[in-house]
N, C-alpha and C. Protein backbone atom coordinates (compact mmCIF):
# COMPACT_ATOMS: atom_id res chain seq x y z
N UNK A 1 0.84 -1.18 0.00
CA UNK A 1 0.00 0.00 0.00
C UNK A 1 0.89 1.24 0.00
N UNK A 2 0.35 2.21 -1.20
CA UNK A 2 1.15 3.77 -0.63
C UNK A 2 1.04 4.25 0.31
N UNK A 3 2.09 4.99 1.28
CA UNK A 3 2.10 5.62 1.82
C UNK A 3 1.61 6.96 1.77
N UNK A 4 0.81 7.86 2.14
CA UNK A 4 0.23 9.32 1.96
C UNK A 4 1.06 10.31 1.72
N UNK A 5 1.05 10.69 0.60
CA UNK A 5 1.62 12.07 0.54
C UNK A 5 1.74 13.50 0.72
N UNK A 6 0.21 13.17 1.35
CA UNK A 6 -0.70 14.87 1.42
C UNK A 6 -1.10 14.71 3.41
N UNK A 7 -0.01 15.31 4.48
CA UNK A 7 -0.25 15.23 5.01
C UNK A 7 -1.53 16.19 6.05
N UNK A 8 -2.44 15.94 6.95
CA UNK A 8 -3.12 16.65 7.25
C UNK A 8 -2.38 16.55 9.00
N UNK A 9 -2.84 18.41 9.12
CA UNK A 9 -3.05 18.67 10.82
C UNK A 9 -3.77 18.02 11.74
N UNK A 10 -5.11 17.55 11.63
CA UNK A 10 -6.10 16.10 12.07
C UNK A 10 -6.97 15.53 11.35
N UNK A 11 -7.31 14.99 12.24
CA UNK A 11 -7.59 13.15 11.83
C UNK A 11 -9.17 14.10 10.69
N UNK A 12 -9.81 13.46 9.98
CA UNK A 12 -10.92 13.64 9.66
C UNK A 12 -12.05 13.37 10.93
N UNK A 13 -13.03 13.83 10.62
CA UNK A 13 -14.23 13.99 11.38
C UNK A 13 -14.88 12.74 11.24
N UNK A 14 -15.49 11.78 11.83
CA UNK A 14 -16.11 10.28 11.89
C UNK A 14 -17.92 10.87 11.87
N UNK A 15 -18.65 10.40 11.15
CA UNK A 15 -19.71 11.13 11.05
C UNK A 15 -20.37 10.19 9.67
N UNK A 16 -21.64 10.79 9.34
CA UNK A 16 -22.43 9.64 8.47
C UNK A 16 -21.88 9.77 6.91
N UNK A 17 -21.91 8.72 6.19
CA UNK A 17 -21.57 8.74 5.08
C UNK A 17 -21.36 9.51 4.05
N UNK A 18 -20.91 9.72 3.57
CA UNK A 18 -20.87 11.15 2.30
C UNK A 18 -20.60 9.85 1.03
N UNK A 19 -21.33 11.05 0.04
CA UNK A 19 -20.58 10.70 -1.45
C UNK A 19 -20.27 11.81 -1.76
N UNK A 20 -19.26 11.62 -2.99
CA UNK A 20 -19.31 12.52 -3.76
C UNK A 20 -19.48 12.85 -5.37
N UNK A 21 -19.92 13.73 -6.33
CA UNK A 21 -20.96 14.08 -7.11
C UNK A 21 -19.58 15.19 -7.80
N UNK A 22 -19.25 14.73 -8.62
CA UNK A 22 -18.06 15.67 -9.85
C UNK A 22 -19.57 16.75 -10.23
N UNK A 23 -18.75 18.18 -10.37
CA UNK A 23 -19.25 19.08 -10.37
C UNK A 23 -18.80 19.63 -11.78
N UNK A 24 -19.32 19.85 -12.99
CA UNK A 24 -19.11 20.99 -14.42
C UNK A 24 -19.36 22.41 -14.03
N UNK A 25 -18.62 22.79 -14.42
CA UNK A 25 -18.18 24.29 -14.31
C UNK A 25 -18.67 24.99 -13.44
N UNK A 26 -17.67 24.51 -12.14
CA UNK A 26 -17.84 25.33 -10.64
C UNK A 26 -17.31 26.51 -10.44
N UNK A 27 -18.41 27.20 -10.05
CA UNK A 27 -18.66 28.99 -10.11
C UNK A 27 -18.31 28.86 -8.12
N UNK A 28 -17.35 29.28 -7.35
CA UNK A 28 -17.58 29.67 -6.11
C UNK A 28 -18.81 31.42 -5.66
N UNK A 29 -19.03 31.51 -6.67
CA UNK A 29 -19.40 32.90 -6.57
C UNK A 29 -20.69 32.83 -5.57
N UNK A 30 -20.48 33.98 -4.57
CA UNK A 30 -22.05 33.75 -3.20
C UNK A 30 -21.39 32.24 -2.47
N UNK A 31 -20.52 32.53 -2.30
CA UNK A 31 -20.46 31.03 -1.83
C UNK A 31 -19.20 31.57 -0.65
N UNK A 32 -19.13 30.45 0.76
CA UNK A 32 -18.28 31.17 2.04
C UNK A 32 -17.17 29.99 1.49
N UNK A 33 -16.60 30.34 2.00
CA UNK A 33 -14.59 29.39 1.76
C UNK A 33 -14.56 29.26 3.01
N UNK A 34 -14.61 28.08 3.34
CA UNK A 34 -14.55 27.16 4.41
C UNK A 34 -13.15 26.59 5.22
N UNK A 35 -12.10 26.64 3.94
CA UNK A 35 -10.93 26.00 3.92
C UNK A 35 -10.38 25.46 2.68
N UNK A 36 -8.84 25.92 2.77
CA UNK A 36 -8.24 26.17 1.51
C UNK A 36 -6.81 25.29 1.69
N UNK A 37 -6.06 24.66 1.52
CA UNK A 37 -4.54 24.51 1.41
C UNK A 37 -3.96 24.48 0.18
N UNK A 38 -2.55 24.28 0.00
CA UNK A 38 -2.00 24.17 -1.40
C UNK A 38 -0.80 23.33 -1.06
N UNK A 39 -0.19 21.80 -2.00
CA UNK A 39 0.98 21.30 -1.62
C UNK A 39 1.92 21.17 -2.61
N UNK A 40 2.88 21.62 -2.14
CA UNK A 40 4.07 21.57 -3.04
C UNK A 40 4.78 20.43 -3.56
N UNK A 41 4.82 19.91 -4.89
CA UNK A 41 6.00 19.18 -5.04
C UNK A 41 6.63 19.40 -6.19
N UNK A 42 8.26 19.48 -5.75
CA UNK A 42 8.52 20.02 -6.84
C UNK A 42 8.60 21.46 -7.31
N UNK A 43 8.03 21.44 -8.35
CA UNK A 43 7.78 22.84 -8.86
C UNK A 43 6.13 23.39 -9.06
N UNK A 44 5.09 22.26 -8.28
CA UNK A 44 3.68 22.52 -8.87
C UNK A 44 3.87 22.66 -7.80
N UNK A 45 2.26 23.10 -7.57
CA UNK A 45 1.26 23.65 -6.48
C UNK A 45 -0.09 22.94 -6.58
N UNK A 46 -0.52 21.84 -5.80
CA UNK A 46 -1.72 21.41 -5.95
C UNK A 46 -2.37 22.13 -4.71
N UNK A 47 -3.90 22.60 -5.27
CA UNK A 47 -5.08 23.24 -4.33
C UNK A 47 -5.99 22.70 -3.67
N UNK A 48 -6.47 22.53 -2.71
CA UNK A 48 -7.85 22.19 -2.21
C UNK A 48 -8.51 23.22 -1.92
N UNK A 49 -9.70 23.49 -1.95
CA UNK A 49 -10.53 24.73 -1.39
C UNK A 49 -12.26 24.04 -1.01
N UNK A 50 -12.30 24.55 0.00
CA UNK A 50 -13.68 24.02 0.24
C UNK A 50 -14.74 24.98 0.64
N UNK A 51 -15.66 25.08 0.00
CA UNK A 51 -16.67 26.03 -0.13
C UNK A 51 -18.28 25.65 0.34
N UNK A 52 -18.63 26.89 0.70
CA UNK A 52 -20.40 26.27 1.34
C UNK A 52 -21.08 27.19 0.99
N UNK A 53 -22.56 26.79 0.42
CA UNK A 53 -23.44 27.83 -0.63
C UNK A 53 -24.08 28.32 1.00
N UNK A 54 -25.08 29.10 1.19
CA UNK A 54 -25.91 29.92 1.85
C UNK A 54 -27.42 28.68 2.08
N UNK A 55 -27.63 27.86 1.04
CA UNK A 55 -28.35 27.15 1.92
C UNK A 55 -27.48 25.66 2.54
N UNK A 56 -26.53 25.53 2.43
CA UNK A 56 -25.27 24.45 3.86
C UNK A 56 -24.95 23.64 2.37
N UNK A 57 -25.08 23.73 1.30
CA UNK A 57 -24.34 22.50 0.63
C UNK A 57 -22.74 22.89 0.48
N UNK A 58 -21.86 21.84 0.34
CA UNK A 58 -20.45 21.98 0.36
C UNK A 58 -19.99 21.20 -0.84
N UNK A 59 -19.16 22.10 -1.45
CA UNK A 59 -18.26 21.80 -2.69
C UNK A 59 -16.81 22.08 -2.44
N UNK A 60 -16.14 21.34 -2.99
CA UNK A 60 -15.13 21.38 -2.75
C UNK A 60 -13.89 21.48 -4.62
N UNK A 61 -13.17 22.40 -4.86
CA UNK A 61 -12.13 22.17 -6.11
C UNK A 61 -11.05 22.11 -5.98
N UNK A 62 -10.33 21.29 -6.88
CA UNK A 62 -9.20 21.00 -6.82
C UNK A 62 -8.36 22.05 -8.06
N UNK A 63 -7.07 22.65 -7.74
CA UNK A 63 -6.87 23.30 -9.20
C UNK A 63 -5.49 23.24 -8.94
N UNK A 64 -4.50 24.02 -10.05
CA UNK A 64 -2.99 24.15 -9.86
C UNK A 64 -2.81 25.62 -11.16
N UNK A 65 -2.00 25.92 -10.75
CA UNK A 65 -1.94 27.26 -11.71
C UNK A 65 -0.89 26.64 -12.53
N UNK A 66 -0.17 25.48 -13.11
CA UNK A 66 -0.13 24.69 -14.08
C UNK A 66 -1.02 24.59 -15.13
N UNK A 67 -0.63 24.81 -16.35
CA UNK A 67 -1.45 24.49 -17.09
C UNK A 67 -1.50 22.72 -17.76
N UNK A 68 -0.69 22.41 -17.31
CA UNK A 68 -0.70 20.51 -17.60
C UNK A 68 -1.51 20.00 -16.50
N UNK A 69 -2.20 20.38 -15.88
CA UNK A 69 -3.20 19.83 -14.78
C UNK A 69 -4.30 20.36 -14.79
N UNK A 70 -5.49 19.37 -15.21
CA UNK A 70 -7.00 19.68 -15.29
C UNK A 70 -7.47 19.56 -13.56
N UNK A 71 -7.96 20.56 -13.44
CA UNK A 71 -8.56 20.79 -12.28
C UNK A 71 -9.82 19.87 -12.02
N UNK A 72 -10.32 19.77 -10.76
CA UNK A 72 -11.79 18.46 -10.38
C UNK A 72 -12.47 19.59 -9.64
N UNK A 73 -13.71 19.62 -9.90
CA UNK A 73 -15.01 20.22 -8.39
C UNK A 73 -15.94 19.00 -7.98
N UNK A 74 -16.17 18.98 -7.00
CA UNK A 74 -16.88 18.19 -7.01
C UNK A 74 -17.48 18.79 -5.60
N UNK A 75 -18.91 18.08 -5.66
CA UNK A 75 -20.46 18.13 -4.38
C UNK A 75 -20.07 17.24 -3.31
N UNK A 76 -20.06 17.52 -2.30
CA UNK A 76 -20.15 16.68 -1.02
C UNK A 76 -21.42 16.59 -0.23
N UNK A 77 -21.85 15.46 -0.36
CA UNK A 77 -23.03 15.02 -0.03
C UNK A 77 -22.88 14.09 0.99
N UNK A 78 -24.03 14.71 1.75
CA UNK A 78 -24.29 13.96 3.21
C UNK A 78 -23.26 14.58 4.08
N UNK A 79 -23.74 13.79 5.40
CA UNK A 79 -22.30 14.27 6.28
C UNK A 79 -22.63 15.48 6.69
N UNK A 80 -21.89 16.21 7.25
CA UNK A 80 -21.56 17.70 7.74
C UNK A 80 -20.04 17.88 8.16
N UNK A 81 -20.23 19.34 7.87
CA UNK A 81 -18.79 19.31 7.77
C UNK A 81 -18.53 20.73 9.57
N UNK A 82 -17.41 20.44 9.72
CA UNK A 82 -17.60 21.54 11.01
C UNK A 82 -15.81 21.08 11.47
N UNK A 83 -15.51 21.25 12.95
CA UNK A 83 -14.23 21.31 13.28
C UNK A 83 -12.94 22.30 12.94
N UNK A 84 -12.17 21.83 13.22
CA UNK A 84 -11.02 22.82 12.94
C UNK A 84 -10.51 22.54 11.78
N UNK A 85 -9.95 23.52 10.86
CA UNK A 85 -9.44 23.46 9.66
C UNK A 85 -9.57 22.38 8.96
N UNK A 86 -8.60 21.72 9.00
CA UNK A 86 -8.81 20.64 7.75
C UNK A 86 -9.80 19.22 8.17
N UNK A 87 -10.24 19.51 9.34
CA UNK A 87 -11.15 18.42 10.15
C UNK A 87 -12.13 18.34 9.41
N UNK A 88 -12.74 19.43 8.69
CA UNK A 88 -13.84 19.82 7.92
C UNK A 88 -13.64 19.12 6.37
N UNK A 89 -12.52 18.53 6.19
CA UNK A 89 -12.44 17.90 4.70
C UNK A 89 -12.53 16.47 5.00
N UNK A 90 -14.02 15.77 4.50
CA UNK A 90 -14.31 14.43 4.64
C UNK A 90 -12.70 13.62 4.34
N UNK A 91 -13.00 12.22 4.75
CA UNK A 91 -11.84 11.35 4.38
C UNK A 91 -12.36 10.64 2.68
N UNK A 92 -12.97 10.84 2.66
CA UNK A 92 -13.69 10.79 0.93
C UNK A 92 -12.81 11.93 -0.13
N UNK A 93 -13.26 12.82 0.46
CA UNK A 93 -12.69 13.80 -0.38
C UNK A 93 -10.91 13.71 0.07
N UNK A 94 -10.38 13.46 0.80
CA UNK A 94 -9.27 13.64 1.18
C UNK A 94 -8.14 12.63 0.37
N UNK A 95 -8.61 11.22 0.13
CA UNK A 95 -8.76 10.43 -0.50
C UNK A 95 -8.65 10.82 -2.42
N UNK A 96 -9.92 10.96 -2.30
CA UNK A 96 -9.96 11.88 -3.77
C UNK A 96 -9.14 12.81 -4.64
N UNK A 97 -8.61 13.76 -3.56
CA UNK A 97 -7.47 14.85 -3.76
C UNK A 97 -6.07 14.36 -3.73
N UNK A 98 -6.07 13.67 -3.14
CA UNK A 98 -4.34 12.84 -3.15
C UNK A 98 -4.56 11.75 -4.30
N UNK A 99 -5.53 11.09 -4.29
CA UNK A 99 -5.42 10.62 -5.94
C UNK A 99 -5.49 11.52 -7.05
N UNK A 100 -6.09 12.61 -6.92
CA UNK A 100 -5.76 13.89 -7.95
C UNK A 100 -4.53 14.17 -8.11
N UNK A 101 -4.17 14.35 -7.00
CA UNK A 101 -2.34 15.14 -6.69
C UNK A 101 -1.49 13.81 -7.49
N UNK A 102 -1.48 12.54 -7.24
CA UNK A 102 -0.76 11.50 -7.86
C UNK A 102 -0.97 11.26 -9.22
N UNK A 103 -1.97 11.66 -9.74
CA UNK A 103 -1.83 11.06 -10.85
C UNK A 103 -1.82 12.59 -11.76
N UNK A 104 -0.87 13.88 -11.05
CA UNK A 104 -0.53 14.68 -11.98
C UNK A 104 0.75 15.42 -11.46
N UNK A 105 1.39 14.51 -10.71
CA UNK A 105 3.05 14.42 -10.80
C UNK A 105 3.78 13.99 -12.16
């Protein structure tokens, strides 16, 4: 098994199931930023940002100011999100983003 490359400050939040739902052309606009990081390797910059509309849904995108890397949005469904910083990024999505980040090294 790989070892993780994308380390977090804590553990994820244990709480009811989520999926998640790939998002086409995610607009943050009216929308609160919840939590953001960026990891270095190398010479890129991979993003997480996690966002919440005004009635509680949470989206989350992935991007790099690379242009050889297609960016992901995607819906987080179910669950709730709350805690300290990165506590608030399901282990679904966390998951998700480090397979993003790997397969655009």
């Amino acid at each position: 098994m790989l070892s993780s490359m994308v380390m977090w400050e804590h553990k994820a939040q244990a709480g009811a199931e989520i999926k998640l739902e790939a998002v086409e052309g995610f607009s943050a606009r009216g929308m609160t930023r919840l939590y953001g990081r960026g990891d270095h390797f190398g010479r890129r910059t991979f993003n997480l940002d996690l966002w919440k509309t005004r009635d509680g849904r949470v989206f989350s995108r992935f991007w790099s100011h690379s242009n050889e890397v297609d960016g992901e949005s995607w819906a987080v469904i179910g669950g709730h999100t709350g805690g300290k910083d990165d506590q608030q990024v399901p282990q679904l999505l966390r998951d998700r983003y480090e397979a993003w980040t790997r397969s655009n090294i």
